[in-house]
PDB file of N, CA and C in Angstrom:
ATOM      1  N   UNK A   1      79.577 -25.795 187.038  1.00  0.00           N
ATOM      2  CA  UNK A   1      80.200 -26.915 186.338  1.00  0.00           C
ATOM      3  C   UNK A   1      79.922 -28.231 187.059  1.00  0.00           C
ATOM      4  N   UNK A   2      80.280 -28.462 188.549  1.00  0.00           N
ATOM      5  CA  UNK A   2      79.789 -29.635 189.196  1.00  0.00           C
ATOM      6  C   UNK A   2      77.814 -29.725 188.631  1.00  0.00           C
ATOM      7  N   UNK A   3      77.575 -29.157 188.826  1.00  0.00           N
ATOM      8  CA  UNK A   3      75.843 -29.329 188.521  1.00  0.00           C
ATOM      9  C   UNK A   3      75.533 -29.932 187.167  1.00  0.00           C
ATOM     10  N   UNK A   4      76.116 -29.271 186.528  1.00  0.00           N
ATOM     11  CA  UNK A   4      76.229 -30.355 185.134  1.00  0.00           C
ATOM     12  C   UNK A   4      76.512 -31.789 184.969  1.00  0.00           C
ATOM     13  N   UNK A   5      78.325 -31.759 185.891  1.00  0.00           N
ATOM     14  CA  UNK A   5      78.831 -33.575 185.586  1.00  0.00           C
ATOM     15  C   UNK A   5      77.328 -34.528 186.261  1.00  0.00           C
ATOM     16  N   UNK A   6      77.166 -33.685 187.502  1.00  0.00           N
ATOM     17  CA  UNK A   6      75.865 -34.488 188.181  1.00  0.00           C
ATOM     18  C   UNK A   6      75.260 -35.322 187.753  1.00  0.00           C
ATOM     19  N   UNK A   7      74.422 -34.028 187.015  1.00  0.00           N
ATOM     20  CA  UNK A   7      73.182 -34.298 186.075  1.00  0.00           C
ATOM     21  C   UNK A   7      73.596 -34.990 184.765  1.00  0.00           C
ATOM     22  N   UNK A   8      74.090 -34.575 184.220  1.00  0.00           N
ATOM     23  CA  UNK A   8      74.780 -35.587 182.752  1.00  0.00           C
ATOM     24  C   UNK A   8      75.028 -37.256 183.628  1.00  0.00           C
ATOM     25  N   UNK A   9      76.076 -37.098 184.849  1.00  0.00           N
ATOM     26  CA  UNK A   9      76.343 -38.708 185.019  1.00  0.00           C
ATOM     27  C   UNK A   9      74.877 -39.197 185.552  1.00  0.00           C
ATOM     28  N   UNK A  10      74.167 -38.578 185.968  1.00  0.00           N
ATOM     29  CA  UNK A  10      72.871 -39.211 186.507  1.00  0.00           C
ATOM     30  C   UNK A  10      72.380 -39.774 184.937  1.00  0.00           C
ATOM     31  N   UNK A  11      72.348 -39.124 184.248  1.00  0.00           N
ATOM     32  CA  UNK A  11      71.591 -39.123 183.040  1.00  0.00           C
ATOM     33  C   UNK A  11      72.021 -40.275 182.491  1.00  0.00           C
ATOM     34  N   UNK A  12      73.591 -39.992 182.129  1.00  0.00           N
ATOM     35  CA  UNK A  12      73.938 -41.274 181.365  1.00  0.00           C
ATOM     36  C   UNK A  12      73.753 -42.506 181.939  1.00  0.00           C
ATOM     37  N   UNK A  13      74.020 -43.005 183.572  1.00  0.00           N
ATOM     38  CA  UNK A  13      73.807 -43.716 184.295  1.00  0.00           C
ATOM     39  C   UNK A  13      72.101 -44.543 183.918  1.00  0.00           C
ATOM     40  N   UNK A  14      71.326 -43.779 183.610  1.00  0.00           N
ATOM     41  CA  UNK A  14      69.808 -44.221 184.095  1.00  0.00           C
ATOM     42  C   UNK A  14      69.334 -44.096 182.365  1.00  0.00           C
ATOM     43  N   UNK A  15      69.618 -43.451 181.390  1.00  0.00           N
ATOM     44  CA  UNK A  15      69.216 -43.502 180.253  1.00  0.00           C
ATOM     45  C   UNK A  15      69.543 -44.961 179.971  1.00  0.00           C
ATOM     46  N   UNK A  16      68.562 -45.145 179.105  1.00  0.00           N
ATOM     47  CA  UNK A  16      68.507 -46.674 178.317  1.00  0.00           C
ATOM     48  C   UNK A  16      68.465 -46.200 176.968  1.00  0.00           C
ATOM     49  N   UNK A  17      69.758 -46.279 176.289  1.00  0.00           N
ATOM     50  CA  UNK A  17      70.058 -45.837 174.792  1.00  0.00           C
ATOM     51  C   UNK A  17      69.426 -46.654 173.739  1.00  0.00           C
ATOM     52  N   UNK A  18      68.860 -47.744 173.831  1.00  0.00           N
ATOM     53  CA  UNK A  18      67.858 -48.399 173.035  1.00  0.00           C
ATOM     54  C   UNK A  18      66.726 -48.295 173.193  1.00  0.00           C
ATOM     55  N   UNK A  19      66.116 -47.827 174.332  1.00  0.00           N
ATOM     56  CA  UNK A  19      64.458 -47.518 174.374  1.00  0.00           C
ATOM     57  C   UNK A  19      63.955 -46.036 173.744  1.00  0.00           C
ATOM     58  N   UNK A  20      63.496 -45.251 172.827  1.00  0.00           N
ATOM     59  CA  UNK A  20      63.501 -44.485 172.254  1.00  0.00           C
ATOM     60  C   UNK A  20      63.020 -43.137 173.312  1.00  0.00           C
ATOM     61  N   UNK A  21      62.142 -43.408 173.992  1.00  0.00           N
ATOM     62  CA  UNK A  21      61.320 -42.548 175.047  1.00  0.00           C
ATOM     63  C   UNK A  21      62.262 -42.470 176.581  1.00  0.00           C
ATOM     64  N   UNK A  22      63.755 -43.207 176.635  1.00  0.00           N
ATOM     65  CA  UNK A  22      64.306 -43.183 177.879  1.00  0.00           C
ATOM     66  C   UNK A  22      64.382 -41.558 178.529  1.00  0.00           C
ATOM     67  N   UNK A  23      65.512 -41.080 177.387  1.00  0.00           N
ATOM     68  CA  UNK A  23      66.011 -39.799 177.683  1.00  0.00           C
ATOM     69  C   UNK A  23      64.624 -38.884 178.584  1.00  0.00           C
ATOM     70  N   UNK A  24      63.795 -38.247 177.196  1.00  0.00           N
ATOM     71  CA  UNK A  24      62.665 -37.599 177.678  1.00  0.00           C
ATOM     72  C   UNK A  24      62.188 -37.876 179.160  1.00  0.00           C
ATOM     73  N   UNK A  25      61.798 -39.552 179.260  1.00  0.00           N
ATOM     74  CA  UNK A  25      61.569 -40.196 181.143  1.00  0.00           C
ATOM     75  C   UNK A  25      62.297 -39.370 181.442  1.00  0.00           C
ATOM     76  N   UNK A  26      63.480 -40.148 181.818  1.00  0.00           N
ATOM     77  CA  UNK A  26      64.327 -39.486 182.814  1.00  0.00           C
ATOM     78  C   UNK A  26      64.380 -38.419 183.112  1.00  0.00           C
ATOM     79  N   UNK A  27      64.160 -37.175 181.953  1.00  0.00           N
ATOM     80  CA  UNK A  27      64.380 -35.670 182.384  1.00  0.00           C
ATOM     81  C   UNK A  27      63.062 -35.382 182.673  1.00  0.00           C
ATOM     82  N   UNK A  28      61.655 -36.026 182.245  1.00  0.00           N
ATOM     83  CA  UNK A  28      60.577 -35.498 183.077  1.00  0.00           C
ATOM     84  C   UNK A  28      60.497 -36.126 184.626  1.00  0.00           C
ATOM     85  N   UNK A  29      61.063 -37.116 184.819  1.00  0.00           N
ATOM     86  CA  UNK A  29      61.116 -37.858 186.159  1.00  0.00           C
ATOM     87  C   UNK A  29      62.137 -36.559 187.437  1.00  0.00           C
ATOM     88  N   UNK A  30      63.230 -35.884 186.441  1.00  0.00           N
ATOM     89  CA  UNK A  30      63.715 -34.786 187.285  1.00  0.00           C
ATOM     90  C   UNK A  30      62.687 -33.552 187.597  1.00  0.00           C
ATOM     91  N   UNK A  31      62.222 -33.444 186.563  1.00  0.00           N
ATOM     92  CA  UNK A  31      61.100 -32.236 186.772  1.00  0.00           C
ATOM     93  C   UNK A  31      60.005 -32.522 187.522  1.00  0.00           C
ATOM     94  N   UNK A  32      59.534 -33.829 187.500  1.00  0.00           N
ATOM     95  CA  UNK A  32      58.463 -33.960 188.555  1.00  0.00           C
ATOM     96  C   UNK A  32      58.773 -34.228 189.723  1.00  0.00           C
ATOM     97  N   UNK A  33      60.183 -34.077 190.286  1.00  0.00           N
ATOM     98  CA  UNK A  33      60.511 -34.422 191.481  1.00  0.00           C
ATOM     99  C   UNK A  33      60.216 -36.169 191.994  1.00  0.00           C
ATOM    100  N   UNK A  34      60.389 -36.908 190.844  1.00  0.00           N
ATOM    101  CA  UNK A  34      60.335 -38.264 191.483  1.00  0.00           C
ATOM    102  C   UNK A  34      61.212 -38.346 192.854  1.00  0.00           C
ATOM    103  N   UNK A  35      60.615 -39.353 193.341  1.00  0.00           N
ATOM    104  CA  UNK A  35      61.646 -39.846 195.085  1.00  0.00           C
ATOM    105  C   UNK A  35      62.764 -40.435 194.550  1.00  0.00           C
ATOM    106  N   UNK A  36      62.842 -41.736 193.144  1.00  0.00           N
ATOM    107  CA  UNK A  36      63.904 -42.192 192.808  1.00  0.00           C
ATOM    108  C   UNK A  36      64.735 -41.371 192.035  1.00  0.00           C
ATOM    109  N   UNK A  37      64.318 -39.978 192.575  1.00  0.00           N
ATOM    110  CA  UNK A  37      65.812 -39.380 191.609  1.00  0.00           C
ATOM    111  C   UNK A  37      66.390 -38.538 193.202  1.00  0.00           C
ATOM    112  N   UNK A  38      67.859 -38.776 192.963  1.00  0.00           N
ATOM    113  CA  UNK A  38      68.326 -38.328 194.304  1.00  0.00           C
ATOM    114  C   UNK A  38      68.491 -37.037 194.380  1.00  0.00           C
ATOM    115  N   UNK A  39      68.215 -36.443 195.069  1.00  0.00           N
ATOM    116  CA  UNK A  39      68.483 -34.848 196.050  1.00  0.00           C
ATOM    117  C   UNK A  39      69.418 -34.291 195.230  1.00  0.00           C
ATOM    118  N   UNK A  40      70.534 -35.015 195.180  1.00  0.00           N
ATOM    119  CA  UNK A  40      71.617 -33.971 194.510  1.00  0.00           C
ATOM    120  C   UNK A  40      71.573 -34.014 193.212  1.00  0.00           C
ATOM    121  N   UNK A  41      71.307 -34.800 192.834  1.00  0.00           N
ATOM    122  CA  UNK A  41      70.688 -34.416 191.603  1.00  0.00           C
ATOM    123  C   UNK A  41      69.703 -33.405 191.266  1.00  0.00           C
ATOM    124  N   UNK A  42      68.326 -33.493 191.644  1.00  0.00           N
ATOM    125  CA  UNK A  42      67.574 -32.609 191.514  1.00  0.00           C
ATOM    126  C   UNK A  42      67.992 -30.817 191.921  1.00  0.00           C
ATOM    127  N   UNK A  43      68.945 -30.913 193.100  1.00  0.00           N
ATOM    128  CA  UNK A  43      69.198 -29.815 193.419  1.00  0.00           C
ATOM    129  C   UNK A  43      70.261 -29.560 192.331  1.00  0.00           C
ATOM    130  N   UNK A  44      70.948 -30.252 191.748  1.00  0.00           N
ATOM    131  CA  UNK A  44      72.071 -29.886 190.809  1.00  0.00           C
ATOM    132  C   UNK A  44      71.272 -29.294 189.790  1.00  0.00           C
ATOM    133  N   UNK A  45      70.304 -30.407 189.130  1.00  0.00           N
ATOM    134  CA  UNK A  45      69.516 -29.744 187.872  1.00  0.00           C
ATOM    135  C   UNK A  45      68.664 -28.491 187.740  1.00  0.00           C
ATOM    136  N   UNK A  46      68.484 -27.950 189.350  1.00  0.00           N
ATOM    137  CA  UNK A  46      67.578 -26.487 189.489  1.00  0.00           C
ATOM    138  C   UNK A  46      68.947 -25.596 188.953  1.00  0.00           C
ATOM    139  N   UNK A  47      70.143 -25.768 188.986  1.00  0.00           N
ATOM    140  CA  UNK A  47      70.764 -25.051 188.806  1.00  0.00           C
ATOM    141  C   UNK A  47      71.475 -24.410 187.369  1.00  0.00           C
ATOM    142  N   UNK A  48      71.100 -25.601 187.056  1.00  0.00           N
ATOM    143  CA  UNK A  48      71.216 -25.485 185.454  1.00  0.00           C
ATOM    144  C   UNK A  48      71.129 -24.710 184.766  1.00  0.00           C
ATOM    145  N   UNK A  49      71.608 -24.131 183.835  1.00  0.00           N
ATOM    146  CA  UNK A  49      71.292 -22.657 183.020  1.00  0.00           C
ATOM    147  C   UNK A  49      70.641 -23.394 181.763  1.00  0.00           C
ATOM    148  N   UNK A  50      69.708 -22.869 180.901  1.00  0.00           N
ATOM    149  CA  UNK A  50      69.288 -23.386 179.639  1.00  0.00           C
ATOM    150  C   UNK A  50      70.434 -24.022 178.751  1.00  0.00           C
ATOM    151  N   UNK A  51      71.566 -23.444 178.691  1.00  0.00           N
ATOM    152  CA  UNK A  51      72.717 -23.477 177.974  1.00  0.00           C
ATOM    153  C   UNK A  51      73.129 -25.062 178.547  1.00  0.00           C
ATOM    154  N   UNK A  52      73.955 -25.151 179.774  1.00  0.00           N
ATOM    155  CA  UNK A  52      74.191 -25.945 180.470  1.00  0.00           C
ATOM    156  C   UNK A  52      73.106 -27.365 179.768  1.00  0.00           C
ATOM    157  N   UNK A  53      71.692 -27.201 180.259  1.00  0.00           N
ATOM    158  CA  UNK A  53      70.739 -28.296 179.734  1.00  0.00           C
ATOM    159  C   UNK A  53      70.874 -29.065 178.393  1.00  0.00           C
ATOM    160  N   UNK A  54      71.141 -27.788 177.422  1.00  0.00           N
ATOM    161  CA  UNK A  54      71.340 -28.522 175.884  1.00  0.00           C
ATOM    162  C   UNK A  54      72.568 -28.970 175.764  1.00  0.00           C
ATOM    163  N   UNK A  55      73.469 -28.565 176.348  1.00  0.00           N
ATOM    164  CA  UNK A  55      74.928 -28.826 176.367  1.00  0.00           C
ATOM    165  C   UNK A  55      74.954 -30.894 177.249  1.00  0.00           C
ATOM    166  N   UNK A  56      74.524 -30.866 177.841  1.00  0.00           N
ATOM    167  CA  UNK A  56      74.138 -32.077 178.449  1.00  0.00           C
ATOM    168  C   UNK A  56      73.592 -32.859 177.429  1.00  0.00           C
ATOM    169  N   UNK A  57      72.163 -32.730 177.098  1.00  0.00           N
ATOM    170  CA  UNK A  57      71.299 -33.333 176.119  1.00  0.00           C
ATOM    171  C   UNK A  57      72.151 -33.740 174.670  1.00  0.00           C
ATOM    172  N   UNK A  58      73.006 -32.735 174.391  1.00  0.00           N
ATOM    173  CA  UNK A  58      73.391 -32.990 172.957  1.00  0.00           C
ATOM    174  C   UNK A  58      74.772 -34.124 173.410  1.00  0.00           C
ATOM    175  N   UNK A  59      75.501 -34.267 174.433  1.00  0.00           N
ATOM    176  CA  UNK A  59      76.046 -35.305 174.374  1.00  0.00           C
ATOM    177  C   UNK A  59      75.565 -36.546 175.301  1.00  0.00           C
ATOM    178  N   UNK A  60      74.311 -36.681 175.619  1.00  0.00           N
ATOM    179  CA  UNK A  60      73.848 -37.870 175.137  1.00  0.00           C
ATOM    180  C   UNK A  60      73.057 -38.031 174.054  1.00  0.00           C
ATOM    181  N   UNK A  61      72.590 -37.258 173.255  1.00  0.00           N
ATOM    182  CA  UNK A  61      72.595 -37.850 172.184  1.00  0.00           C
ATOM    183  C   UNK A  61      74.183 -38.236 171.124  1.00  0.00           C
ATOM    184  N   UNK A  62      74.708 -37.573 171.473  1.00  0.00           N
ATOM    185  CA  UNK A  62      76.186 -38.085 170.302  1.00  0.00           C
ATOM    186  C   UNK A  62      76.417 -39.692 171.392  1.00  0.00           C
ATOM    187  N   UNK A  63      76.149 -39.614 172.504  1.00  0.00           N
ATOM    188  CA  UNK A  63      76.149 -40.860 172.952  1.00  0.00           C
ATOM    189  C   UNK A  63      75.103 -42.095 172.469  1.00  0.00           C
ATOM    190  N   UNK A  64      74.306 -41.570 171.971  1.00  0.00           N
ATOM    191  CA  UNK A  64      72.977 -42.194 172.004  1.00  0.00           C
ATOM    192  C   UNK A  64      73.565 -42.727 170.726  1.00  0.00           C
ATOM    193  N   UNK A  65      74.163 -41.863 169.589  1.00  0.00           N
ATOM    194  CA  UNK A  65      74.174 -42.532 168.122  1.00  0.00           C
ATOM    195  C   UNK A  65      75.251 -43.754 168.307  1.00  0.00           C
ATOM    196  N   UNK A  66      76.235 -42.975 169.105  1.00  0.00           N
ATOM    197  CA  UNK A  66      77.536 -44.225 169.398  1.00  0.00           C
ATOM    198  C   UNK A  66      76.939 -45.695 169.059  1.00  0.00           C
ATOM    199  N   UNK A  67      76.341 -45.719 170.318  1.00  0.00           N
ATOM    200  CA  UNK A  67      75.845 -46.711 170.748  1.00  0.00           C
ATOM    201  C   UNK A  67      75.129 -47.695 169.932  1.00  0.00           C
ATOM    202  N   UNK A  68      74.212 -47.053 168.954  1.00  0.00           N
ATOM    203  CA  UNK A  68      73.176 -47.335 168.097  1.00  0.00           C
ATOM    204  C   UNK A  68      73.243 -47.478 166.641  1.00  0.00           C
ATOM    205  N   UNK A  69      74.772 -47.757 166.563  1.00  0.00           N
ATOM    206  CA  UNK A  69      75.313 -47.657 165.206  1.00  0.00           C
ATOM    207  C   UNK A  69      75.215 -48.831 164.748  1.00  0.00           C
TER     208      UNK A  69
END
């Protein structure tokens, strides 16, 4: 459960809800091990279960529409 808030607050933190391609960045920037993504993060997101991942993703997107209404 901590590995999730992590990764979701990293996410929401660094997503840019008006640039269409943010989200996708950001989660390939975790997978490629960028330097600007921090440790605990990355170590949070290895931990992730598939479930966990979409469960994340789908509320930033319900965030994403908020926003974009």
């Amino acid at each position: 459960m901590k590995s999730t808030v992590i990764v979701l607050n990293y996410l929401m933190e660094q997503t840019s809800f008006t640039a269409k391609t943010s989200l996708v960045d950001r989660i390939q920037e975790i997978n490629e091990l960028y330097e600007t993504v921090p440790d605990e993060v990355l170590d949070s997101y290895e931990e992730l279960t598939e479930y966990e991942l979409w469960e994340i993703i789908r509320k930033l997107a319900v965030e994403g529409k908020k926003r974009n209404k």
